[in-house]
Protein backbone atom coordinates (compact mmCIF):
# COMPACT_ATOMS: atom_id res chain seq x y z
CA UNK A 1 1.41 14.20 14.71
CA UNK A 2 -1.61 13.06 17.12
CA UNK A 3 -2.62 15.73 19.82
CA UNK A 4 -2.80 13.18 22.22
CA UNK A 5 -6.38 13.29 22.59
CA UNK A 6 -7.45 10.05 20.38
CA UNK A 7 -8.55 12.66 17.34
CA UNK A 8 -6.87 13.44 14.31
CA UNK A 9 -5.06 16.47 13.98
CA UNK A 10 -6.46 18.18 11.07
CA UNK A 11 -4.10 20.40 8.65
CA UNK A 12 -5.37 22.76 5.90
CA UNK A 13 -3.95 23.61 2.61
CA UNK A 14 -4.60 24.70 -1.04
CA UNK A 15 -4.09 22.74 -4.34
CA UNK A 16 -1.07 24.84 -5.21
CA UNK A 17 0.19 28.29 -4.35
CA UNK A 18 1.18 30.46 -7.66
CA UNK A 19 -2.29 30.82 -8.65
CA UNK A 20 -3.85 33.78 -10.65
CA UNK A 21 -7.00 34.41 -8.45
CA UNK A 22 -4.67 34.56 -5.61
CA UNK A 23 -2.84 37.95 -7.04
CA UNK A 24 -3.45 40.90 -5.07
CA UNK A 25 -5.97 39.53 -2.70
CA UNK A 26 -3.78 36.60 -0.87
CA UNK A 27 -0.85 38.18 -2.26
CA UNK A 28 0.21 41.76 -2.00
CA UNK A 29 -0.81 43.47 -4.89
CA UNK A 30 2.57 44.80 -5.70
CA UNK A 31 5.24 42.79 -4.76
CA UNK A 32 9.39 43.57 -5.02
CA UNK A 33 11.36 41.31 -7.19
CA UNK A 34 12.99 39.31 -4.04
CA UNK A 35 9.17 38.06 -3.35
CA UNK A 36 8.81 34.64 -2.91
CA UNK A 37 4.96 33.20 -3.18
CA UNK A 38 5.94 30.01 -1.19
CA UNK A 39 7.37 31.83 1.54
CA UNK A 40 4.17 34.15 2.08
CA UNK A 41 2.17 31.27 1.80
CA UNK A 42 3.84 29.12 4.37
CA UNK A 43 3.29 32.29 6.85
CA UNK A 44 -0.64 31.41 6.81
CA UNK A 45 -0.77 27.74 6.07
CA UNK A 46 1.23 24.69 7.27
CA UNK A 47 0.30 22.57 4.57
CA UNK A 48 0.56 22.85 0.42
CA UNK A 49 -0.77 20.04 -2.30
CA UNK A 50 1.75 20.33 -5.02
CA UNK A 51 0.35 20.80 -8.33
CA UNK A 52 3.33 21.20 -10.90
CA UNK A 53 4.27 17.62 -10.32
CA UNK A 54 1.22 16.29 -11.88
CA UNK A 55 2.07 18.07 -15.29
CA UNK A 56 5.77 17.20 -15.75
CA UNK A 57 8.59 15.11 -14.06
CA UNK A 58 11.38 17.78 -15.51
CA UNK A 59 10.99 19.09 -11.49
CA UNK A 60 14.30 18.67 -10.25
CA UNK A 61 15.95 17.81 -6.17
CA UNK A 62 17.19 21.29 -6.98
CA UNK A 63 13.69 22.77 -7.30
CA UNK A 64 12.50 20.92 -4.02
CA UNK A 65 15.65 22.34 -2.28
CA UNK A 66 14.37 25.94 -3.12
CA UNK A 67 10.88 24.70 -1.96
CA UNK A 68 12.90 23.93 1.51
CA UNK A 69 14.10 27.08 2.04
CA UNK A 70 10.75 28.80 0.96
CA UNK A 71 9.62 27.39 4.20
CA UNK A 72 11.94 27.26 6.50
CA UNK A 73 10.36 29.79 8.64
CA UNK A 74 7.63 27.45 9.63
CA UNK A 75 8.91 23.75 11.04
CA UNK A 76 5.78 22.98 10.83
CA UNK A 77 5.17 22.86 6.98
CA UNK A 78 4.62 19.88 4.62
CA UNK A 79 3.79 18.87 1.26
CA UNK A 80 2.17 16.50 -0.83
CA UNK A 81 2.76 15.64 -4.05
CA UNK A 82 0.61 15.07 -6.35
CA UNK A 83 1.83 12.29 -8.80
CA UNK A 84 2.76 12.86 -12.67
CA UNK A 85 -0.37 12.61 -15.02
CA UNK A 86 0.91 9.39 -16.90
CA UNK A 87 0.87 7.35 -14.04
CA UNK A 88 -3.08 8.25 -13.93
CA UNK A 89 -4.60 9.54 -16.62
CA UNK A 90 -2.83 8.10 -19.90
CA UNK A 91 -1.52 5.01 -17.89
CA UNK A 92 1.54 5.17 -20.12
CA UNK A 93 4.11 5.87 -17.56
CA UNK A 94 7.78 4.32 -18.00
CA UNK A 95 10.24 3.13 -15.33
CA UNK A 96 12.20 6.13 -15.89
CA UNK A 97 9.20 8.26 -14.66
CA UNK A 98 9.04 6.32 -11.54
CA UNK A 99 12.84 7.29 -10.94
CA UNK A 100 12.41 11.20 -11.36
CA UNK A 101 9.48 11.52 -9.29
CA UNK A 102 11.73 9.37 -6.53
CA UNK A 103 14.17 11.88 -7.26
CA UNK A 104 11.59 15.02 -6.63
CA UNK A 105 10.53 13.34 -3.38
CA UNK A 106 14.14 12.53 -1.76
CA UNK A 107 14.94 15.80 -0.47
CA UNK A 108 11.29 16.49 0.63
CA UNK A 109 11.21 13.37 2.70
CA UNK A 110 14.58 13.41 3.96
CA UNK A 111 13.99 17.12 5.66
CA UNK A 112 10.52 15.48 7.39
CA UNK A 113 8.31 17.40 4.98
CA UNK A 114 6.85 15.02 2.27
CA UNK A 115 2.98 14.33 3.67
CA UNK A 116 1.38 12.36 0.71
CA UNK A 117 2.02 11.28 -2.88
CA UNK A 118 -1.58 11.72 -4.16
CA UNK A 119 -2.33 10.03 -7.19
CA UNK A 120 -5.48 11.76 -8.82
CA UNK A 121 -7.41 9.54 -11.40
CA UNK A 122 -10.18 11.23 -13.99
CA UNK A 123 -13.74 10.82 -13.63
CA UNK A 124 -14.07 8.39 -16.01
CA UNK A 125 -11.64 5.83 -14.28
CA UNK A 126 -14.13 3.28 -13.49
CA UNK A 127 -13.72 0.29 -11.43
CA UNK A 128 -12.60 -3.38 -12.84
CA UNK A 129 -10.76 -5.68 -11.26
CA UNK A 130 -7.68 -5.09 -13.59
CA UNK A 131 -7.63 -1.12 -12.53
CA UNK A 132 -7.84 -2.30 -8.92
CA UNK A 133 -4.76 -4.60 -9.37
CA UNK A 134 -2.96 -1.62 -11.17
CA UNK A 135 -3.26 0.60 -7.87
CA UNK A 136 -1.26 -2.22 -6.23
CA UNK A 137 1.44 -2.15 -8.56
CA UNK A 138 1.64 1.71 -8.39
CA UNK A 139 1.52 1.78 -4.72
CA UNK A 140 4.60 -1.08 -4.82
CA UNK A 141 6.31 1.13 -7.47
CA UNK A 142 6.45 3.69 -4.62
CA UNK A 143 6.97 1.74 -1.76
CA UNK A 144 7.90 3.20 1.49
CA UNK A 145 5.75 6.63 0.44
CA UNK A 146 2.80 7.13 2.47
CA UNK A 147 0.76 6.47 -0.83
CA UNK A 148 -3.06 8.06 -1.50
CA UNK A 149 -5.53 7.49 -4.75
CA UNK A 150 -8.33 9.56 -5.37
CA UNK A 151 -11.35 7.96 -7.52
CA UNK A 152 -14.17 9.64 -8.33
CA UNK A 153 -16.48 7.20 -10.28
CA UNK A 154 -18.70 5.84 -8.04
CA UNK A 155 -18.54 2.81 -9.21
CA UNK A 156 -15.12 2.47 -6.38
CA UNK A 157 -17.72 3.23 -4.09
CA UNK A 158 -18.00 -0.44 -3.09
CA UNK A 159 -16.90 -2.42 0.28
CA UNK A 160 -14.56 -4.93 -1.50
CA UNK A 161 -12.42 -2.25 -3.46
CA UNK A 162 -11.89 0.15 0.33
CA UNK A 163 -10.49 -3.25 2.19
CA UNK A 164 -8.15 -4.07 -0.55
CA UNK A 165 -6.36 -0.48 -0.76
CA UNK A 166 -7.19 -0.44 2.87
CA UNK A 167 -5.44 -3.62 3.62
CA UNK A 168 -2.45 -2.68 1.26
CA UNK A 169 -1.92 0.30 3.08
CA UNK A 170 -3.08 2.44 0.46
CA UNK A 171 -5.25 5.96 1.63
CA UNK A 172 -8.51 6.31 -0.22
CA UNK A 173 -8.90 10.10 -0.68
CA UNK A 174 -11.85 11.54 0.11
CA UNK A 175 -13.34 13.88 -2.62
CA UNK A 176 -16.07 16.76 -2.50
CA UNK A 177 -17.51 17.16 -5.64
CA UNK A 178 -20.99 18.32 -7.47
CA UNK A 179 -23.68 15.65 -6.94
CA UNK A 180 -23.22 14.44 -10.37
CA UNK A 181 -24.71 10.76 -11.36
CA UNK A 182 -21.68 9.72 -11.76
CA UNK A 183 -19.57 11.20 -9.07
CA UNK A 184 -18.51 9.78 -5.80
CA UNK A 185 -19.64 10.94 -2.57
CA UNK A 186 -18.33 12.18 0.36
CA UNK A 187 -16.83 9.48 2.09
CA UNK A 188 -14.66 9.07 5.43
CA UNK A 189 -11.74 6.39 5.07
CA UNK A 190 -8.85 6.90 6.50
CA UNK A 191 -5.12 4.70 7.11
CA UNK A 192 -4.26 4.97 10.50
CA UNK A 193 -1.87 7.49 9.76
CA UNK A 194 -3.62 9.39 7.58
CA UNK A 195 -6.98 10.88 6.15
CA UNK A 196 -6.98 12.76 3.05
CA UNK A 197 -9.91 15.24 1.60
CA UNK A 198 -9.81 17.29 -1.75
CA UNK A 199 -12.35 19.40 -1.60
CA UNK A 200 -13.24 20.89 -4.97
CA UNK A 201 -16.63 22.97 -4.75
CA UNK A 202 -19.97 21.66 -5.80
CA UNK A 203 -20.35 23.53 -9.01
CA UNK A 204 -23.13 21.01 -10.66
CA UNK A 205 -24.10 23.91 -13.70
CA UNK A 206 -20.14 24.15 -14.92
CA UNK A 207 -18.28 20.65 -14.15
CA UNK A 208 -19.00 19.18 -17.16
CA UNK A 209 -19.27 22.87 -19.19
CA UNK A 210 -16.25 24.78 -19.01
CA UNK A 211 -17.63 27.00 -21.54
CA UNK A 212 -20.01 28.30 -18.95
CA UNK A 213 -17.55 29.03 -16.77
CA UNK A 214 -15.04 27.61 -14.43
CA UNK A 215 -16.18 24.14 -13.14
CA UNK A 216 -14.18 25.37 -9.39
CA UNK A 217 -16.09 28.41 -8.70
CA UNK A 218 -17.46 27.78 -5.51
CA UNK A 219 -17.59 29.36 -2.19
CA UNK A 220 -18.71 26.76 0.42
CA UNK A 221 -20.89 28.16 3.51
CA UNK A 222 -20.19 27.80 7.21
CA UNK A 223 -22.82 25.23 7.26
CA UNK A 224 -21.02 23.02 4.57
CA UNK A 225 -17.88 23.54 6.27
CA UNK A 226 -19.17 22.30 9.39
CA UNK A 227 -20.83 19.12 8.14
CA UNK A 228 -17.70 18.67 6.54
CA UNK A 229 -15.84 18.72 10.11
CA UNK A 230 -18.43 16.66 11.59
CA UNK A 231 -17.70 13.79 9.20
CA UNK A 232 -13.74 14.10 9.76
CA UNK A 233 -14.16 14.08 13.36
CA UNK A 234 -16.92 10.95 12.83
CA UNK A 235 -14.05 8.74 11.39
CA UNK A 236 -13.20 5.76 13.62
CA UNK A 237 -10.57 4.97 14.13
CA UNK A 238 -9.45 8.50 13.56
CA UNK A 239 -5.91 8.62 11.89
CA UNK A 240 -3.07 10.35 12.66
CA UNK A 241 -3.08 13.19 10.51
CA UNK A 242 -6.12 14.74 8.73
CA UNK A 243 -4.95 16.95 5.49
CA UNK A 244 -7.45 18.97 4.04
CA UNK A 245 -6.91 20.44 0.68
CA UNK A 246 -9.72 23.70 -0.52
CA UNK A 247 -9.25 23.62 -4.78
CA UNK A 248 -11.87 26.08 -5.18
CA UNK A 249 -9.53 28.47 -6.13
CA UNK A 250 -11.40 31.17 -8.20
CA UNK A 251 -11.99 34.53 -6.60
CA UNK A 252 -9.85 33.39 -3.88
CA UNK A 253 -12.29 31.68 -2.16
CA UNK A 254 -9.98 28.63 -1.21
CA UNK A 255 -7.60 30.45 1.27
CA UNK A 256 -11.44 32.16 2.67
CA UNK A 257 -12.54 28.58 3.41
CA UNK A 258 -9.14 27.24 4.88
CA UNK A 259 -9.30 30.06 7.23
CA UNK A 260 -13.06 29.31 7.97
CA UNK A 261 -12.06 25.43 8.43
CA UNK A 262 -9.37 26.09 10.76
CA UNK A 263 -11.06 28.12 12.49
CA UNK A 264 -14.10 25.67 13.19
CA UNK A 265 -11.47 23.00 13.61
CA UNK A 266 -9.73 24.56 16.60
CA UNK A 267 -11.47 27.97 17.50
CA UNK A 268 -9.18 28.47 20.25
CA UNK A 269 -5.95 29.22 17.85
CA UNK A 270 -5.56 33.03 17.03
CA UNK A 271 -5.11 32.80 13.09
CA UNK A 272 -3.60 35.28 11.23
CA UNK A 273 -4.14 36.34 7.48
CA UNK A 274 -3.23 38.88 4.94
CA UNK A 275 -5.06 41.99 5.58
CA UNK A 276 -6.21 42.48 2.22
CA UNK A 277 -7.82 38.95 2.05
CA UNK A 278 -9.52 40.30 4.93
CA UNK A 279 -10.65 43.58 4.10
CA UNK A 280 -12.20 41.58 0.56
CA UNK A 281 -14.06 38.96 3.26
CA UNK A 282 -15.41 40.60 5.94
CA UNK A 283 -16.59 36.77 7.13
CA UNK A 284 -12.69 36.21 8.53
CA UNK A 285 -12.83 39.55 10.40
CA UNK A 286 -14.12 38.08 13.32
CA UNK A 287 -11.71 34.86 13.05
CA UNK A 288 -8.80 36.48 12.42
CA UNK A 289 -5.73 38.80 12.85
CA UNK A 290 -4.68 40.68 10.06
CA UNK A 291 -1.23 40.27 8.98
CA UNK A 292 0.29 43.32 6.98
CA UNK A 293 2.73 42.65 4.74
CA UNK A 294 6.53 42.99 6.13
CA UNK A 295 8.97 45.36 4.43
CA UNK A 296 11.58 42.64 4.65
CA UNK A 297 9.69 40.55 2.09
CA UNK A 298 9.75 43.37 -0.73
């Protein structure tokens, strides 16, 4: 997927696409029955981080199948996965597990359009040596699968730990999150096929107090997004494929920013977007073409 000009080719997505905030602004406020979400997504973006498959392995072939034909308007489209919640967070995983998620990826690779696995561990997942040895034996588990791990103590953030997943093939994923003490920072590694970034706001006040509100409510500036860019673009040797993933999903401000990003990432490319996203954001006026929403889709 390189452009043939030695940088990475950066793709832009959201964590998910049947989310609430994304109702009537993103989505057409009053949809027919024969509306399909995915579809109208995969219109706008080339790129989705699955969510669902981190909360249950009961996702069937059949269920990626319908996912196929969702997007079969755009060749361009891929997914990651992002990998079932016992396999990170209560580290009680089976064998069996390992076989249905297999399962969920098959058709998605075999049509060209499985990106990532992304295996997402909790803040408090702090480096030992033992931990490090387990994300060895999870990437062999899923051998062949281009294979990424996102840590977020900062206690990863150390030379020794990046070589070995580096060396094993294994993509460290590059997280944006609020400067908390124990958070870690923005970093640039990259496979040579592939960089990863989750980019979850920098909500400092509410990460750690949900009762105050939701920890993702964030709206990055231009400014952020371009010192994001500039630190993508700075990784050498650049990979492949750069996938960018917006999770700061509340008031609809991830699909704002993935417009913004792409737009900064190749301002040359007419992008279009739903006109009432538009009319809400008067920032992606100048950036984009609206997009009304076709009969044929109601």
């Amino acid at each position: 997927m390189s452009d043939g000009t030695g940088k990475s080719t950066i793709v832009v997505g959201m964590g998910g696409w049947d989310l609430p905030p994304f109702d009537g602004s993103f989505y057409p406020a009053k949809p027919g029955r024969e509306f399909r979400k995915l579809a109208w997504y995969a219109r706008f973006f080339d790129f989705v981080e699955l969510n669902a498959s981190f909360y249950s392995t009961a996702l069937s072939p059949a269920q990626a199948n319908r996912w196929l034909r969702d997007v079969e308007a755009n060749p361009r489209f891929m997914f990651a996965v992002k990998l079932y919640r016992a396999f990170t967070h209560s580290l009680d995983a089976a064998a069996e597990d390992v076989v249905r998620v297999r399962r969920l990826l098959e058709p998605l690779r075999d049509a060209g359009r499985l990106a990532v696995l992304v295996a997402q561990f909790p803040s408090g997942f702090a480096y030992t040596k033992e931990r490090l040895d387990y994300l060895h034996r999870l990437a062999e588990a899923f051998e062949g699968e281009r294979f990424a791990v996102e840590l977020r103590h900062r206690t990863w953030d150390r030379p020794e730990a990046d070589a070995s997943l580096l060396r094993a093939g294994i993509c460290p994923v590059n997280s944006d999150l609020p400067p908390l003490p124990d958070h870690m920072p923005l970093r640039g590694h990259a496979t040579p096929s592939t960089g990863y970034y989750r980019l979850m706001g920098r909500n400092s006040e509410t990460w750690n107090h949900p009762e105050r509100g939701d920890r993702y409510l964030y709206r990055y500036s231009e400014a952020e997004l371009r010192d994001i860019l500039g630190r993508i673009e700075a990784v050498r040797p650049a990979p492949e494929t750069t996938f960018v993933v917006f999770h700061n999903d509340p008031n609809a401000h991830s699909p704002v920013n993935g417009f913004q990003f792409r737009h900064l990432a190749d301002p040359g490319r007419p992008l279009a977007a739903p006109g009432e996203l538009v009319r809400r954001f008067p920032v992606l006026v100048p950036i984009t073409i609206v997009d009304e929403q076709p009969k044929e889709l109601f």
